[in-house]
Protein backbone atom coordinates (compact mmCIF):
# COMPACT_ATOMS: atom_id res chain seq x y z
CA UNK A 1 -52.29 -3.07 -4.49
CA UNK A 2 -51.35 -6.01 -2.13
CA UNK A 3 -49.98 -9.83 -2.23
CA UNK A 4 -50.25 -12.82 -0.50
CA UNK A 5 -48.53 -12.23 2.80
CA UNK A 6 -46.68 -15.31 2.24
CA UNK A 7 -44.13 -13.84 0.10
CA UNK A 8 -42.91 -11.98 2.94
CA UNK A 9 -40.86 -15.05 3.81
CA UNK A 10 -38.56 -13.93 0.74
CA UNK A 11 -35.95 -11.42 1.80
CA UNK A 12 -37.33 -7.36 1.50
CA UNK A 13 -34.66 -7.18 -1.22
CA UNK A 14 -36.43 -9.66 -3.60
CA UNK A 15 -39.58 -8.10 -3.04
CA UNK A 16 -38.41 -4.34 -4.00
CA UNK A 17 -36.16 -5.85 -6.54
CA UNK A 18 -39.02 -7.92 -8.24
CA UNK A 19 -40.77 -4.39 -7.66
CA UNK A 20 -38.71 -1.79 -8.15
CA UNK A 21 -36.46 -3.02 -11.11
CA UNK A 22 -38.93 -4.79 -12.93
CA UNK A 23 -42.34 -3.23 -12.45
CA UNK A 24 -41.41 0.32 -11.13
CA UNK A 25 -43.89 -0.38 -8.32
CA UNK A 26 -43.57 1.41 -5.14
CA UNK A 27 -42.97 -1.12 -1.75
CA UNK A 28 -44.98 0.18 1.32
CA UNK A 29 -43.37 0.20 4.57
CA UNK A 30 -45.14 0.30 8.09
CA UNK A 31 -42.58 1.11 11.21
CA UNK A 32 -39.83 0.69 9.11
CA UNK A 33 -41.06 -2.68 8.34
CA UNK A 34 -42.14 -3.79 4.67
CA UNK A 35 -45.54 -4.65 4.20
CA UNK A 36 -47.70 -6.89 1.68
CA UNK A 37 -48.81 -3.71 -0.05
CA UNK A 38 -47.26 -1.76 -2.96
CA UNK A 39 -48.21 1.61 -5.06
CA UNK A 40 -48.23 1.88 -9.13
CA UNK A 41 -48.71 4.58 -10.70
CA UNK A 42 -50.70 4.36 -14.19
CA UNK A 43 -51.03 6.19 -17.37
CA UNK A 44 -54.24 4.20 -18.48
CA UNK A 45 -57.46 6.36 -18.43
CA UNK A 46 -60.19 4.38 -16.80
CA UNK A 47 -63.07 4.15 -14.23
CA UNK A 48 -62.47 1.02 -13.25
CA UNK A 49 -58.96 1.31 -11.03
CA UNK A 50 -59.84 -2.16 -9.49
CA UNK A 51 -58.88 -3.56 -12.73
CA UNK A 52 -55.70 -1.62 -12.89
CA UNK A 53 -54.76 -2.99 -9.42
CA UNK A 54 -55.51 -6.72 -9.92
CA UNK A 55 -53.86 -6.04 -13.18
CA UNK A 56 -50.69 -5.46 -11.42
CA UNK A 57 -51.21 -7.48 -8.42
CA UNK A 58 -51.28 -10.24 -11.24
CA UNK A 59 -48.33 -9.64 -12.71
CA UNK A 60 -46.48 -9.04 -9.32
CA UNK A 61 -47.63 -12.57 -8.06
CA UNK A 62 -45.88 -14.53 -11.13
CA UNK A 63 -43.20 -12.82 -10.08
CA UNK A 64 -42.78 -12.96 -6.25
CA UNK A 65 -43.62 -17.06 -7.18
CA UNK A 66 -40.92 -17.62 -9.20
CA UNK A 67 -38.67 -15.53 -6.59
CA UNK A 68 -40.14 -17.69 -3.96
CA UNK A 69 -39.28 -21.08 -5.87
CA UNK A 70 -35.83 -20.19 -6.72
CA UNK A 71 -35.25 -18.68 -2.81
CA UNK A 72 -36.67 -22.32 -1.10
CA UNK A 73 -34.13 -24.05 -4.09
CA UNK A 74 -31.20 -21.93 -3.04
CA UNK A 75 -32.25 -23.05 0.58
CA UNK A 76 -32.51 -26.43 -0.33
CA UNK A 77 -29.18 -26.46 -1.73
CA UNK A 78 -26.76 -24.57 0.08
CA UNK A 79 -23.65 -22.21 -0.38
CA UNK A 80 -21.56 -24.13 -2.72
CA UNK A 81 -18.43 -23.09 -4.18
CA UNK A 82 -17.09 -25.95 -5.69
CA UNK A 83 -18.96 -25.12 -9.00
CA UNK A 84 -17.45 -21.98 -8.95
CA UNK A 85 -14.19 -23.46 -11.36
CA UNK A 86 -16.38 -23.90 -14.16
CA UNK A 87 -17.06 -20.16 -14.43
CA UNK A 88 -14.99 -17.44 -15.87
CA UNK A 89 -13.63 -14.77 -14.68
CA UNK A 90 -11.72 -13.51 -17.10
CA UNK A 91 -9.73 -14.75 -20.32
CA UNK A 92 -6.25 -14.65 -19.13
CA UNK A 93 -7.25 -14.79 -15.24
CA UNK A 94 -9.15 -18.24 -14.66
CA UNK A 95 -11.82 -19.13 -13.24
CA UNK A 96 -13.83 -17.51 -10.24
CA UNK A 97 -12.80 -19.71 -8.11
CA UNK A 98 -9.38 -19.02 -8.94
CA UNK A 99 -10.06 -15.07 -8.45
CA UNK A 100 -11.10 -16.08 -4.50
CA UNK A 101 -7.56 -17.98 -3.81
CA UNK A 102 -5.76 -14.84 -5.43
CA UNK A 103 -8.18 -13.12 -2.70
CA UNK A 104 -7.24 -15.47 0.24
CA UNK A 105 -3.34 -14.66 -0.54
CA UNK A 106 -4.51 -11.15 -0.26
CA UNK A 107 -6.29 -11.76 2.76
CA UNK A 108 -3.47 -13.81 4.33
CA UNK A 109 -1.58 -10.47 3.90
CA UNK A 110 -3.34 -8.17 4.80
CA UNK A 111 -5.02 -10.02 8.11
CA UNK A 112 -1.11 -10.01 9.34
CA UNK A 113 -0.48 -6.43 8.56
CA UNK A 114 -4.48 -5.66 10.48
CA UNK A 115 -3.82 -8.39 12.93
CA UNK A 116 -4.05 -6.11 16.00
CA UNK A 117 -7.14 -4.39 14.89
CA UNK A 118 -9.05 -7.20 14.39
CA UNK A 119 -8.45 -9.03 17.65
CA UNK A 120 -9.63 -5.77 19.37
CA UNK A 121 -12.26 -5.56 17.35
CA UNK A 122 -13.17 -9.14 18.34
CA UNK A 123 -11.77 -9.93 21.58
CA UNK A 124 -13.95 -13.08 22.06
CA UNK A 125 -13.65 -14.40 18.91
CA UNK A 126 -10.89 -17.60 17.92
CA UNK A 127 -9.15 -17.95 14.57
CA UNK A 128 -10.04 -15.19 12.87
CA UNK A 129 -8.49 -16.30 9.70
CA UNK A 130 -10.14 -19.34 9.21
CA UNK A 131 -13.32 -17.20 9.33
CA UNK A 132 -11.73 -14.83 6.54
CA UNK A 133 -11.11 -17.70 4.37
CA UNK A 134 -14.23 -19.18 4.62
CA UNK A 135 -15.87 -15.87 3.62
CA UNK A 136 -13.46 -15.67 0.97
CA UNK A 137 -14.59 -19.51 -0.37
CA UNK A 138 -17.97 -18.41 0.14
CA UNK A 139 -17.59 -14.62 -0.88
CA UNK A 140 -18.84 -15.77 -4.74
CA UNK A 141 -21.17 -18.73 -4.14
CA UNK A 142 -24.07 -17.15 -4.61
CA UNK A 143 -23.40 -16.78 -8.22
CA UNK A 144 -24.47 -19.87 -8.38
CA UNK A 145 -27.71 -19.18 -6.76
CA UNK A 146 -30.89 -19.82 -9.02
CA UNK A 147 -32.29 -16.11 -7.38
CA UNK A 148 -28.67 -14.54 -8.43
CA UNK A 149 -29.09 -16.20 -12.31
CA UNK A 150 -32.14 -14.42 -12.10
CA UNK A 151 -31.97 -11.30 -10.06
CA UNK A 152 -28.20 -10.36 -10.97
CA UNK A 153 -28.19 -7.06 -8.73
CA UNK A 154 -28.49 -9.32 -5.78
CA UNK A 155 -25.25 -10.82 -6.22
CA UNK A 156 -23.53 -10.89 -2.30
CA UNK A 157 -27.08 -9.82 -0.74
CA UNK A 158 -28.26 -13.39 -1.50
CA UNK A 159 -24.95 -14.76 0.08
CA UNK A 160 -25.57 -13.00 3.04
CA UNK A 161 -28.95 -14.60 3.52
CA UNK A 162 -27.81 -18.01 2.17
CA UNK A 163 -24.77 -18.08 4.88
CA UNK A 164 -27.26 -17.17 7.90
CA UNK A 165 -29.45 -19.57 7.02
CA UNK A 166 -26.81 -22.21 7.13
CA UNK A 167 -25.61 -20.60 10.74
CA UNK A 168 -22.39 -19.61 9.44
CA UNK A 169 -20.64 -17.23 11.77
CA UNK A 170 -22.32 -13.73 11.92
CA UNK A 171 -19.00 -12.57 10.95
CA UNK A 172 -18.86 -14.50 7.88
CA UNK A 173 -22.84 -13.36 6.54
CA UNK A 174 -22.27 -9.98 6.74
CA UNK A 175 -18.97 -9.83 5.14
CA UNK A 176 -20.66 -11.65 2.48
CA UNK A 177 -23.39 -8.95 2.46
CA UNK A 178 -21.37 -6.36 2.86
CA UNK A 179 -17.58 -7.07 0.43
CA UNK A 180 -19.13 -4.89 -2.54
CA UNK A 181 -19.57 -1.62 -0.09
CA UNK A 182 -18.40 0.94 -1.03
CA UNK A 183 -20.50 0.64 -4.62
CA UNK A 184 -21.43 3.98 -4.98
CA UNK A 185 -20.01 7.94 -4.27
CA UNK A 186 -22.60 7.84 -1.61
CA UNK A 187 -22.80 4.02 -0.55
CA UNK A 188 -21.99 3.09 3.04
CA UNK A 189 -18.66 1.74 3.82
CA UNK A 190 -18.41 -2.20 5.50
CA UNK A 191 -19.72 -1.66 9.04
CA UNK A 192 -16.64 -3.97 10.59
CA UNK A 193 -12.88 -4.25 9.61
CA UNK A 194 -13.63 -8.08 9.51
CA UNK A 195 -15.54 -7.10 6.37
CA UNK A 196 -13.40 -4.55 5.08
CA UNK A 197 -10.41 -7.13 5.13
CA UNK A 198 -12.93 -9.20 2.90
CA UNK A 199 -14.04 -5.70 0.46
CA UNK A 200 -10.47 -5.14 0.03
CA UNK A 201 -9.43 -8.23 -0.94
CA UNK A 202 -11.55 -8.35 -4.02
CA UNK A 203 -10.67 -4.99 -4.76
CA UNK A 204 -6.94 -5.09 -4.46
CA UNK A 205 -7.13 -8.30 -6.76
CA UNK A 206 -9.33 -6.92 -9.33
CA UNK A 207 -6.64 -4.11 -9.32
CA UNK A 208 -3.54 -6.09 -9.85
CA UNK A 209 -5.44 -9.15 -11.92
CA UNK A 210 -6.85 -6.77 -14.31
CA UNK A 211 -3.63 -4.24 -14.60
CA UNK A 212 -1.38 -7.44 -15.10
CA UNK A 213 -3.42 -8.45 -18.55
CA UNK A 214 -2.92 -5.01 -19.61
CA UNK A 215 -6.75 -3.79 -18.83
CA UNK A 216 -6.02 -0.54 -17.98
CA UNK A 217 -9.11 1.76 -17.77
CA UNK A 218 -9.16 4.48 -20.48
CA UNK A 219 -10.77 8.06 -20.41
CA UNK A 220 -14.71 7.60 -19.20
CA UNK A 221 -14.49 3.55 -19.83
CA UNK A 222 -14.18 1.43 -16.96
CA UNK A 223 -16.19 -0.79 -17.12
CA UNK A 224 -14.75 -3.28 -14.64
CA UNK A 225 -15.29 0.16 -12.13
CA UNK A 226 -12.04 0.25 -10.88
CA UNK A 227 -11.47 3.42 -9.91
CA UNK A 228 -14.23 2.42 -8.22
CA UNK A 229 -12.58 0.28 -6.22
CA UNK A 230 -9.66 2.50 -5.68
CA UNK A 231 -11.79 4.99 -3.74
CA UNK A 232 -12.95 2.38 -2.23
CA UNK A 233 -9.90 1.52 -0.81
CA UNK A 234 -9.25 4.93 -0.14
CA UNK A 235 -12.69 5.23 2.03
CA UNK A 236 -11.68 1.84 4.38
CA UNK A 237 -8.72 2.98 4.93
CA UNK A 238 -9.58 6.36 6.21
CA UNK A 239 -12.38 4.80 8.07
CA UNK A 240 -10.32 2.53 10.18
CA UNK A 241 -7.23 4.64 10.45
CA UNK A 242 -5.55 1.33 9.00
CA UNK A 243 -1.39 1.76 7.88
CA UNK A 244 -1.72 1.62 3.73
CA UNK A 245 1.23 2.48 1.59
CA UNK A 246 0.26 2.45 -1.55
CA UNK A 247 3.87 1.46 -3.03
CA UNK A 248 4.72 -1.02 -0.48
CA UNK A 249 1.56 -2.98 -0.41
CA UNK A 250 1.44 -3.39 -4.17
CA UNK A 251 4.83 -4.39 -4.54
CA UNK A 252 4.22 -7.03 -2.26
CA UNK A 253 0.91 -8.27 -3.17
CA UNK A 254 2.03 -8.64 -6.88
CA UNK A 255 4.16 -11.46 -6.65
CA UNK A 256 1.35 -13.97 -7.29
CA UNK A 257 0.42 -11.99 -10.83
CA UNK A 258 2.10 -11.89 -14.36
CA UNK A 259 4.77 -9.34 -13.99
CA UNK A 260 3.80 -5.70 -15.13
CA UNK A 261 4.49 -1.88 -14.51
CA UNK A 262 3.34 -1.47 -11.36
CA UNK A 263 4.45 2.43 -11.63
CA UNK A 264 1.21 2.26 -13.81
CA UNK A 265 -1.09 0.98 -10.87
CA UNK A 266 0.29 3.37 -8.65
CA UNK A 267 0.09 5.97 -10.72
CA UNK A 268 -3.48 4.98 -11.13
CA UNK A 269 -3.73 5.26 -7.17
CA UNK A 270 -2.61 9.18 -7.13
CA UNK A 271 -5.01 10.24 -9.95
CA UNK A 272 -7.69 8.76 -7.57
CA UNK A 273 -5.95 10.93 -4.59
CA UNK A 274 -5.74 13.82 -6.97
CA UNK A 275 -9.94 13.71 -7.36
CA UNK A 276 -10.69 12.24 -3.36
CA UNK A 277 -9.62 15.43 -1.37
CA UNK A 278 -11.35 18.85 -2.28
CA UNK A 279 -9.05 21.10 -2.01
CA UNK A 280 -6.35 23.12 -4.32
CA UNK A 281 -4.80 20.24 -6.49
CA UNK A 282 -0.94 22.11 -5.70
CA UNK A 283 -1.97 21.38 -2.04
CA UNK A 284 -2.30 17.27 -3.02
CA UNK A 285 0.58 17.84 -5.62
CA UNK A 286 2.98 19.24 -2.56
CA UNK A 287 2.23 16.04 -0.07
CA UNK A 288 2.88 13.71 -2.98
CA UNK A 289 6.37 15.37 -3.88
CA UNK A 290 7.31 14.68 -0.43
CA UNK A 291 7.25 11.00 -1.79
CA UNK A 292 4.71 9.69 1.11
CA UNK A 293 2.52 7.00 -0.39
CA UNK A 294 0.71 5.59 2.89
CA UNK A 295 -3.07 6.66 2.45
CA UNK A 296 -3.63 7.72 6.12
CA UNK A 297 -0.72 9.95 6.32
CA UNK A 298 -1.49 11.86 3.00
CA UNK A 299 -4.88 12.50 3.81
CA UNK A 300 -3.72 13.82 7.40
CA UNK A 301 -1.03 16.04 5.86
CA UNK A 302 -3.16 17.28 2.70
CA UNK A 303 -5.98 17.90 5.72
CA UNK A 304 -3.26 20.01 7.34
CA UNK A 305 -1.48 21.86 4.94
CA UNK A 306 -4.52 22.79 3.30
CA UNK A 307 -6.16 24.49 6.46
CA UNK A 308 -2.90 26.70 6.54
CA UNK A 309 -3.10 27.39 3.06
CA UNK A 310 -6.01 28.93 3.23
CA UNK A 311 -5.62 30.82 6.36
CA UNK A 312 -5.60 34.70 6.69
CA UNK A 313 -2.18 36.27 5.23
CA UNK A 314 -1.21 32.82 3.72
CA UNK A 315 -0.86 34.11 -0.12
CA UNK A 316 1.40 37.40 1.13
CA UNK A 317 3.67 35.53 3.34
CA UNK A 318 4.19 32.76 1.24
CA UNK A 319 6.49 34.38 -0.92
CA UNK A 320 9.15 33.89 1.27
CA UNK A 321 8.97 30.32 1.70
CA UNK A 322 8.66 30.26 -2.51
CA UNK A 323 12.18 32.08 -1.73
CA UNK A 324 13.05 29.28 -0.05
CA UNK A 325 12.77 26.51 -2.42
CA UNK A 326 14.06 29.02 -5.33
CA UNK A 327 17.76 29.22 -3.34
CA UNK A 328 17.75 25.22 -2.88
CA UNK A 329 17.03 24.39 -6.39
CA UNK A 330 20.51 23.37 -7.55
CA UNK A 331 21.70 22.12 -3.98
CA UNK A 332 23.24 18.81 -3.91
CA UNK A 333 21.03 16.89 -0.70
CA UNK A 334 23.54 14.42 0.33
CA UNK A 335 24.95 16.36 2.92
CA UNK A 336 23.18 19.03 3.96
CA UNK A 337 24.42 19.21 7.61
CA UNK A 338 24.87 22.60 9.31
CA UNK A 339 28.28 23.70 11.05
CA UNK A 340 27.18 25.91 14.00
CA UNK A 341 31.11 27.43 14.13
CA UNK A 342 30.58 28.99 10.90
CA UNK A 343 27.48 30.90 11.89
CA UNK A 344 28.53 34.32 12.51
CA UNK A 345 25.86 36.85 12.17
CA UNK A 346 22.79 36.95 14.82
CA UNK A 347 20.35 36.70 12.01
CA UNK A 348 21.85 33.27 10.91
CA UNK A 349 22.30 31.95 14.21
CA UNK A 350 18.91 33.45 15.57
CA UNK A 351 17.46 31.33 13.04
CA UNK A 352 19.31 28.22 13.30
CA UNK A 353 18.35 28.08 16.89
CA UNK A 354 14.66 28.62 15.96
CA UNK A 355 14.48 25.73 13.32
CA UNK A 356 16.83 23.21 16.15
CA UNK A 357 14.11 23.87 18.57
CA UNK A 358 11.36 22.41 16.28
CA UNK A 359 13.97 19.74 14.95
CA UNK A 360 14.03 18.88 18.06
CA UNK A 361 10.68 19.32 19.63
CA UNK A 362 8.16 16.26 19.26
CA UNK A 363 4.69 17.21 17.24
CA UNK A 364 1.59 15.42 17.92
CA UNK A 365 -0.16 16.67 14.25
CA UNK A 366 1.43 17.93 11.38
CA UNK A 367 -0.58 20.94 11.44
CA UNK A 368 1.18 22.43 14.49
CA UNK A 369 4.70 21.11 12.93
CA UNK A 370 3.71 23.18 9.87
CA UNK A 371 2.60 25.94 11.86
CA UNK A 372 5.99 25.91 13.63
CA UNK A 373 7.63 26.11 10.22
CA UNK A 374 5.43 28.48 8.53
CA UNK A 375 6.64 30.98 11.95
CA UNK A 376 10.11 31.09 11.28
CA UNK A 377 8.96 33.45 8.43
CA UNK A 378 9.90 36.74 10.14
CA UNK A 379 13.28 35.33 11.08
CA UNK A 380 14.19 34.03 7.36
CA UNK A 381 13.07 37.50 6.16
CA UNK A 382 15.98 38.94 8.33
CA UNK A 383 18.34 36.17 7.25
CA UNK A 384 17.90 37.26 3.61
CA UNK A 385 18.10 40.90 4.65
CA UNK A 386 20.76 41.17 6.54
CA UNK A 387 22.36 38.14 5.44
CA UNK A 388 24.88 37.52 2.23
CA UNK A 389 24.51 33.66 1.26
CA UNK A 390 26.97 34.39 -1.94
CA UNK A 391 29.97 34.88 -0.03
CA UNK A 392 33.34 34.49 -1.30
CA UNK A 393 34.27 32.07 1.64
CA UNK A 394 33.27 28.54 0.31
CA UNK A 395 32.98 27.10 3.31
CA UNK A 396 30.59 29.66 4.82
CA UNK A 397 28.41 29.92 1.91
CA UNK A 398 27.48 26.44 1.95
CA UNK A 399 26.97 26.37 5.34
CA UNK A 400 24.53 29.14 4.79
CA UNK A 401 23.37 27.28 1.92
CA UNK A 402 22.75 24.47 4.14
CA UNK A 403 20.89 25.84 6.62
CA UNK A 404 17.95 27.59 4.52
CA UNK A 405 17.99 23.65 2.81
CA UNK A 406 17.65 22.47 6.58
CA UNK A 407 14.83 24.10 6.70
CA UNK A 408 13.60 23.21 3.26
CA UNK A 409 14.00 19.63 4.03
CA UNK A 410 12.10 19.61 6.71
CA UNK A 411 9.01 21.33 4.92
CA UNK A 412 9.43 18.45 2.67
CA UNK A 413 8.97 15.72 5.32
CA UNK A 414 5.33 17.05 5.51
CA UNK A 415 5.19 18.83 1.59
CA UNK A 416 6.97 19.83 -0.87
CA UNK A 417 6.43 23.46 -0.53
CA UNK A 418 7.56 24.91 -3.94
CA UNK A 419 4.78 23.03 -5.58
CA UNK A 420 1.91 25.31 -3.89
CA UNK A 421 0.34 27.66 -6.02
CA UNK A 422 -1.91 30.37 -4.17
């Protein structure tokens, strides 16, 4: 079937929308380029397919006119948030409107924190956070949009199209576009950090709005999708290498919500962790012991200890490191410092000058710091052969005590390694 070519002024989105989700049509495309045609496929048994078409044609018109009237109203009209106080949120959270100044707070934050980022990523642009606030202000608008009241799925889409019409900044349209992304396990993620700043936002203060009146997502419900929004998160972040500690950031941010456990949110966070990385969950459970909460660094040190996990000879050799953490267990870690006049055998002191040289030695991943580590096997298997920790001398047992925690501790800036299971 076709229609009028004049309905191509309407974005492609309303067309395959009004197609798609309404009439399960199929949209043609020439050169990447969407045409005035469309396919249906029909279960009615005649000779007479012309009537099928026009039929469907038909019912497509109505359809694409009404889209057209409500587009050339929205036009008409503008972005306007200002109506955007009369609608609700959420019980217990305000208004809409009020949701996008909870966003510019978050905004305000996190455009200090990104600062540096963003001005390389836009040399030539000026005041950058005016720009985020105004796609903040305008982030929801479209709600208000006669084609969004109809045509719910276009919500932000119709923003986008709305703000270039108006000749807002380019920045500012495709953040609008674009501050839903990541909406799906395979969506694409916002294609600039300008954006990203802007998807966050609404993220981190559906997050800590929604925690903070108790809506905590159950088993399978979730039906305000965030831990959605979590991975989310979790995908910008990796994206643009951007600093993110989980524990930091949300103790700040929730200052300007009702007070609540924010242990709970956190928590929340790791379980998302927990299911992002593919690999051996003790891997994931290690990194986390080590008590590092910024997103960037867990993923590089899961990435890293996982690889040597599953190298060749991993499982058989780990049993000394399990060793290890077995001997620390009922250490006290306050002072854990190591008296090189009490060394006395070579095995101890063979060793303590193999773990001061990577103390001491400056690693540019953690993979080659772990693979530092995991090498001083051979020499802690001669330690506890040769070695007696127990001794009666006080002094010297700690000190050996010390040393195998030395070692131990540093493990633990990277992973906690008695948490691996192989």
């Amino acid at each position: 079937g076709s229609f009028d070519k004049e309905f191509l002024t309407l974005p492609p989105e309303v067309i395959m929308t009004s197609m798609k989700e309404h009439q399960r049509y199929f949209p043609v495309f020439k050169d990447g380029i969407l045409t005035n045609r469309f396919i249906v496929v029909s279960n009615a048994i005649s000779d007479e397919y012309d009537l099928i078409v026009s039929g469907n044609e038909k019912v497509l018109r109505a359809r694409l006119s009404d889209g057209l009237f409500f587009y050339k109203n929205d036009l008409k009209n503008g972005l306007d948030f200002s109506g955007l106080q009369d609608v609700q949120f959420l019980e217990g959270l305000g208004s809409v409107f009020d949701k996008e100044m909870r966003e510019k707070n978050i905004v305000d934050f996190l455009y200090e924190k990104y600062e540096e980022k963003l001005l390389l990523e836009n040399p030539k642009k000026e005041k950058l956070l005016d720009l985020l606030h105004r796609s903040i202000l305008f982030s929801k608008a479209d709600l208000l949009s006669e084609m969004v009241y109809e045509f719910t799925e276009l919500q932000g889409l119709m923003g986008y199209y709305y703000a270039k019409a108006a000749n807002e900044d380019e920045l500012i349209s495709l953040s609008l576009k674009e501050q839903y992304l990541p909406n799906s396990e395979e969506s694409e993620l916002p294609s600039t950090l300008f954006s990203s700043i802007v998807s966050m936002s609404g993220k981190l203060d559906s997050l800590l709005a929604l925690f903070s009146i108790g809506r905590v997502p159950t088993g399978t419900k979730d039906p305000f999708a965030l831990r959605r929004a979590v991975n989310g998160i979790i995908k910008i972040v990796l994206k643009y290498k951007l600093d993110f500690d989980i524990r930091e950031i949300l103790q700040k941010l929730s200052r300007n919500y009702a007070s609540f456990d924010l242990q709970i949110l956190e928590q929340f966070f790791i379980e998302r962790i927990y299911q992002f990385f593919d690999v051996n969950p003790s891997v994931v459970k290690a990194v986390l012991n080590s008590g590092e909460r910024d997103i960037l660094k867990l993923s590089k040190k899961i990435n890293a200890l996982n690889i040597i996990v599953n190298s060749d000879g991993f499982k058989e050799s780990f049993s000394t490191f399990k060793r290890v953490a077995n001997i620390i267990k009922k250490l006290d870690f306050k002072d854990i410092r190591v008296d090189e006049n009490l060394l006395e055998l070579k095995e101890e002191i063979d060793l303590y000058d193999a773990f001061l040289e990577i103390q001491n030695k400056e690693f540019t991943t953690y993979e080659t710091k772990l693979d530092d580590l995991f090498a001083l096997k051979p020499m802690i298997d001669n330690f506890f052969d040769n070695v007696m920790v127990n001794v009666e001398d006080k002094k010297i047992k700690a000190n050996r005590q010390n040393l195998i925690a030395s070692i131990y501790q540093e493990f633990k800036r990277i992973a906690d390694i008695k948490e691996i299971t192989v």
